[in-house]
PDB file of N, CA and C in Angstrom:
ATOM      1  N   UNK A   1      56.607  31.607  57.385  1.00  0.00           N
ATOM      2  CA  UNK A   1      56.073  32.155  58.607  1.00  0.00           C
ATOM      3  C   UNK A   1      57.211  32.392  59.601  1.00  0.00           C
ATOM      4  N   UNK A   2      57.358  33.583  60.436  1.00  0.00           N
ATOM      5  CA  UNK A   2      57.947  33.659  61.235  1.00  0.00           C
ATOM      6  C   UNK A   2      57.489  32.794  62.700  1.00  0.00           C
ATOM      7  N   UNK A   3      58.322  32.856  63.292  1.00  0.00           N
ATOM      8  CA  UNK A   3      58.218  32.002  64.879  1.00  0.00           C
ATOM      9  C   UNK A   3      57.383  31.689  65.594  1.00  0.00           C
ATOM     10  N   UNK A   4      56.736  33.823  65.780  1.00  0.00           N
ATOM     11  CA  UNK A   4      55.600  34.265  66.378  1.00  0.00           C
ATOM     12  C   UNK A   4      54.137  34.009  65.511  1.00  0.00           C
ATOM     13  N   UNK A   5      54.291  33.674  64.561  1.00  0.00           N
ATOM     14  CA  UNK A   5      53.330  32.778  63.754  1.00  0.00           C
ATOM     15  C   UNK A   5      52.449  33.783  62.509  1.00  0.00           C
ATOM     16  N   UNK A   6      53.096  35.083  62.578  1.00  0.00           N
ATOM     17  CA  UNK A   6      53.483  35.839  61.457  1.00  0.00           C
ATOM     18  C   UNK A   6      53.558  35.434  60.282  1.00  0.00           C
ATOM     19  N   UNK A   7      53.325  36.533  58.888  1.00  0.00           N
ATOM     20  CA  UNK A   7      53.864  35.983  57.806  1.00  0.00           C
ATOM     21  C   UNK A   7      54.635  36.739  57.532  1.00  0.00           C
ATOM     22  N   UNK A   8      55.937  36.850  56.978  1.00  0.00           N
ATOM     23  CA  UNK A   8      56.984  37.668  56.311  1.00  0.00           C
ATOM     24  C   UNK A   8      56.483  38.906  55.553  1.00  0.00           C
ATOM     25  N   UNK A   9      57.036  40.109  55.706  1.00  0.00           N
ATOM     26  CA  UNK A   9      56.249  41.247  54.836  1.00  0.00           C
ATOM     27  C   UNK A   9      56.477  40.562  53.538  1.00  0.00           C
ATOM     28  N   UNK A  10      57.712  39.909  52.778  1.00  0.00           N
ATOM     29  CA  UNK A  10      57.501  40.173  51.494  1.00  0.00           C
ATOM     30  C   UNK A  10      56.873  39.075  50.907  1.00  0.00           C
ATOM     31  N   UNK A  11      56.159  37.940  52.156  1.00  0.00           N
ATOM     32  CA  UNK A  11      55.269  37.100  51.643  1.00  0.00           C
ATOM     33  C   UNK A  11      53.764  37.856  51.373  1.00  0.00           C
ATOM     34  N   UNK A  12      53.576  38.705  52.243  1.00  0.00           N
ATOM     35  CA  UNK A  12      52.281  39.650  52.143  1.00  0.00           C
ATOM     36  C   UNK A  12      52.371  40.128  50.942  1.00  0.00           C
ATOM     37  N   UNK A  13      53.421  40.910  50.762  1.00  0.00           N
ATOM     38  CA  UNK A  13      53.655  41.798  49.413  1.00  0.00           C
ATOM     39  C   UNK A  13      53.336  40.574  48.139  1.00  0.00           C
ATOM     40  N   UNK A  14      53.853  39.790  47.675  1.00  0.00           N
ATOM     41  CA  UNK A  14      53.825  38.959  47.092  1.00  0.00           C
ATOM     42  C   UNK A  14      51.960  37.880  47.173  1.00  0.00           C
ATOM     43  N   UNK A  15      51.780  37.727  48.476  1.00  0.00           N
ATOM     44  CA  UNK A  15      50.205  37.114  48.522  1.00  0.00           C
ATOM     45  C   UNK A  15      49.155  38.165  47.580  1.00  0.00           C
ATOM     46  N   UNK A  16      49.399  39.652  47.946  1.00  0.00           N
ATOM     47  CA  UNK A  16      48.970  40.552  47.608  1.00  0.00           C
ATOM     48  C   UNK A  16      48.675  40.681  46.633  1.00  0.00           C
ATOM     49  N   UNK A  17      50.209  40.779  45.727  1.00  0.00           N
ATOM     50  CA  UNK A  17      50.276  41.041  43.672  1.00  0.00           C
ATOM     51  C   UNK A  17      49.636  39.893  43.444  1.00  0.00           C
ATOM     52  N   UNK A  18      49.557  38.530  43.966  1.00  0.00           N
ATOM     53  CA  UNK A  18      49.160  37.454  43.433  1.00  0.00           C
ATOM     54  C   UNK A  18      47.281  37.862  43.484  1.00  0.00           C
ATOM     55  N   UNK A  19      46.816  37.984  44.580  1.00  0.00           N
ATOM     56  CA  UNK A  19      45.645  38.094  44.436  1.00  0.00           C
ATOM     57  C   UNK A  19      44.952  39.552  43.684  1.00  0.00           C
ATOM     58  N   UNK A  20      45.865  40.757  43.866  1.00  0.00           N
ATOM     59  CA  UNK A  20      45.688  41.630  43.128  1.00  0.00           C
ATOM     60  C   UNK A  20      45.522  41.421  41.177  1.00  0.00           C
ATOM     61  N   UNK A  21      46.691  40.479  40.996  1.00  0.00           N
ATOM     62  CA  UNK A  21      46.397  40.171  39.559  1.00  0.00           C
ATOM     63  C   UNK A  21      45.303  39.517  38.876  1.00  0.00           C
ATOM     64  N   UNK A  22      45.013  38.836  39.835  1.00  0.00           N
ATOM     65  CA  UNK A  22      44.088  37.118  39.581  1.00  0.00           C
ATOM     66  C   UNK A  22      42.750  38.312  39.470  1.00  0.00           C
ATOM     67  N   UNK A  23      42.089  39.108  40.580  1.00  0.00           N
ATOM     68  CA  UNK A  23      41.017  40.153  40.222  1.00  0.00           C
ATOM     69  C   UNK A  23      41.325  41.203  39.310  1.00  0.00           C
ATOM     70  N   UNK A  24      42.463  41.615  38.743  1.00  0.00           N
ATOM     71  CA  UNK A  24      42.738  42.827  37.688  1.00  0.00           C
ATOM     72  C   UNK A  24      42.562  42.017  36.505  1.00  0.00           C
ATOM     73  N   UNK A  25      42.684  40.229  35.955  1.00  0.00           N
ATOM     74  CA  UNK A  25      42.385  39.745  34.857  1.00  0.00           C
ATOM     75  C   UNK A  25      41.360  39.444  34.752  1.00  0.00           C
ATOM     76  N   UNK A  26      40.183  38.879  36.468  1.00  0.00           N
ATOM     77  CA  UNK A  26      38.862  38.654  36.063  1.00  0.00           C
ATOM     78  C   UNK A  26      37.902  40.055  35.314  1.00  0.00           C
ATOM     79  N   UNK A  27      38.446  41.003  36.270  1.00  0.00           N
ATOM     80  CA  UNK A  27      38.001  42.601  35.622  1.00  0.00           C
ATOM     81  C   UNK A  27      37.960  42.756  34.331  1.00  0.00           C
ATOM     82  N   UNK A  28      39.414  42.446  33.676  1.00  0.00           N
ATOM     83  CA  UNK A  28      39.273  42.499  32.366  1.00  0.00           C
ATOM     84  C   UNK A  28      38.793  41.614  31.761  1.00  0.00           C
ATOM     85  N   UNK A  29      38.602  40.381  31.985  1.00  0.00           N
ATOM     86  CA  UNK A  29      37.886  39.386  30.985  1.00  0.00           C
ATOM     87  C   UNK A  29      36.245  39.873  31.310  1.00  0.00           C
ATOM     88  N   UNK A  30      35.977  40.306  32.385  1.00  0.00           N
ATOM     89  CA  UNK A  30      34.722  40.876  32.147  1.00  0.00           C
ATOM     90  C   UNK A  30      34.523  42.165  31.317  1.00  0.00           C
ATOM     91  N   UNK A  31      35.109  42.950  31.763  1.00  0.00           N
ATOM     92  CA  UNK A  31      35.142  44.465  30.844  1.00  0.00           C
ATOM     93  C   UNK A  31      34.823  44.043  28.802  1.00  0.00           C
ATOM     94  N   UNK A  32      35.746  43.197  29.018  1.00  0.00           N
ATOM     95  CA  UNK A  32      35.988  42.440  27.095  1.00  0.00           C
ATOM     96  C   UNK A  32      35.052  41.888  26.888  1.00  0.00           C
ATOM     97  N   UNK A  33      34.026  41.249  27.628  1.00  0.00           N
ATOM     98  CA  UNK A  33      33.460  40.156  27.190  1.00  0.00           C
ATOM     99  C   UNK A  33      31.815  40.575  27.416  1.00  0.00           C
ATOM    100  N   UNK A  34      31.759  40.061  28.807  1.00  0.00           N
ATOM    101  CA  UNK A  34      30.497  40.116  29.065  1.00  0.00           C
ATOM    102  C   UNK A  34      29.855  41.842  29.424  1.00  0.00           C
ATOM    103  N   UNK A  35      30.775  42.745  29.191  1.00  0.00           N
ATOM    104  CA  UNK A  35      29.775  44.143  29.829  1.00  0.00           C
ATOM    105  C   UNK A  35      30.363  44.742  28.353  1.00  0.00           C
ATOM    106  N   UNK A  36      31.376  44.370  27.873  1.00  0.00           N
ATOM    107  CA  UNK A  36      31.243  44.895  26.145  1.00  0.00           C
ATOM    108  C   UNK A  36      30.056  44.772  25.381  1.00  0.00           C
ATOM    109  N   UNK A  37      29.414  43.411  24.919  1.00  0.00           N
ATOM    110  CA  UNK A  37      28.619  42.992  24.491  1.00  0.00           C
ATOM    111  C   UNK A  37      27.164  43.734  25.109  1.00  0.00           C
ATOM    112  N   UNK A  38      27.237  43.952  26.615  1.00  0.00           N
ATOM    113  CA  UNK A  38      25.550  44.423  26.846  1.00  0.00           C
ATOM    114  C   UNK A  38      25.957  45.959  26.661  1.00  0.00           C
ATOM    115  N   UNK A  39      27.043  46.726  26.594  1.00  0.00           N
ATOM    116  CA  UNK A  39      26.792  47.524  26.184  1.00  0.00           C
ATOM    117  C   UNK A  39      26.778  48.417  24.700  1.00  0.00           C
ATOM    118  N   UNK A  40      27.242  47.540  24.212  1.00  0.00           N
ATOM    119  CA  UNK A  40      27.502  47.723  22.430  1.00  0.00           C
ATOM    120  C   UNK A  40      26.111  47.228  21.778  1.00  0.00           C
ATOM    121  N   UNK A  41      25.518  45.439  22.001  1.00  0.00           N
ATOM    122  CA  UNK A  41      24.598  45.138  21.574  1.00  0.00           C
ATOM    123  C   UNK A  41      22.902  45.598  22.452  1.00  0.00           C
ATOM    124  N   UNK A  42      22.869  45.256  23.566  1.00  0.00           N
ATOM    125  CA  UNK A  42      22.041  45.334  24.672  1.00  0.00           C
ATOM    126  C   UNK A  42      21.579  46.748  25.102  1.00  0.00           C
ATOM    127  N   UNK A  43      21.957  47.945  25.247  1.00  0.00           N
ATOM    128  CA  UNK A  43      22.031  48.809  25.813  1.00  0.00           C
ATOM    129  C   UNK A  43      21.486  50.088  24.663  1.00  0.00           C
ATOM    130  N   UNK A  44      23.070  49.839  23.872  1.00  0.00           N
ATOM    131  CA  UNK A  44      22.887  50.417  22.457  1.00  0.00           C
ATOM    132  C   UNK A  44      21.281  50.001  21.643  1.00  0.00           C
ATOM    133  N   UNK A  45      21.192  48.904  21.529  1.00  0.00           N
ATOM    134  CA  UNK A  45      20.063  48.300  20.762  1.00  0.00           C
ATOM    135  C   UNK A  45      18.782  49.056  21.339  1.00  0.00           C
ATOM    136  N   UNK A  46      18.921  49.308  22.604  1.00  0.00           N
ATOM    137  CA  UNK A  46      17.375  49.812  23.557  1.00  0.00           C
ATOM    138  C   UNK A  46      17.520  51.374  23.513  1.00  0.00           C
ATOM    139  N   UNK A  47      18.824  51.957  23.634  1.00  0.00           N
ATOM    140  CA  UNK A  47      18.761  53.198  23.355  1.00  0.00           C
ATOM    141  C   UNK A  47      18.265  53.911  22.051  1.00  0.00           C
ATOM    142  N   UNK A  48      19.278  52.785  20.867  1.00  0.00           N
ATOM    143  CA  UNK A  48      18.875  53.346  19.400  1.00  0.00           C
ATOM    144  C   UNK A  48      17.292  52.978  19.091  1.00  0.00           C
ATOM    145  N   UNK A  49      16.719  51.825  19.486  1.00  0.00           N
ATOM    146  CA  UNK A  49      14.798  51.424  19.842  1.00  0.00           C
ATOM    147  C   UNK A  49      13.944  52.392  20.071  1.00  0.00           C
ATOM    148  N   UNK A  50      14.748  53.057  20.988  1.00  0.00           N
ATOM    149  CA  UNK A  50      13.708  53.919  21.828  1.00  0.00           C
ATOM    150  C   UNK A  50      13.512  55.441  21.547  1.00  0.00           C
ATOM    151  N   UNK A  51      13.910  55.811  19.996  1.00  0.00           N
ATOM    152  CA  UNK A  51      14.491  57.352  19.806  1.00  0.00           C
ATOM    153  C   UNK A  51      13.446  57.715  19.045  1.00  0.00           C
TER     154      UNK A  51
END
C-alpha cells in the first residue's frame, strides 16, 4: 500500500490475474463437468426422446 492508503498499480494488476484465473478455472471445471454431462446426457437424451 502506498502512504495515501492506495494500492500499487502492479498490486491491482496482479490482484486482478489472480482473481481473473481462480474464475477462468471455475468456468472450466464447470464447462467439463457439470454443463458437459447435461448437455451430452440430459438435453441430448430429451431432444433424441422427443423426435
Amino acid at each position: 500500500m502506498r502512504e495515501d492508503g492506495t494500492f500499487d498499480p502492479l498490486l491491482k494488476y496482479i490482484a486482478g490475474a489472480v482473481v481473473t484465473l481462480a474464475a477462468a478455472k471455475m468456468l472450466w471445471q464447470w464447462l467439463t463437468t457439470t454443463f458437459w454431462h447435461w448437455l451430452t446426457v440430459e438435453a441430448w437424451g430429451w431432444i433424441t426422446g422427443h423426435t
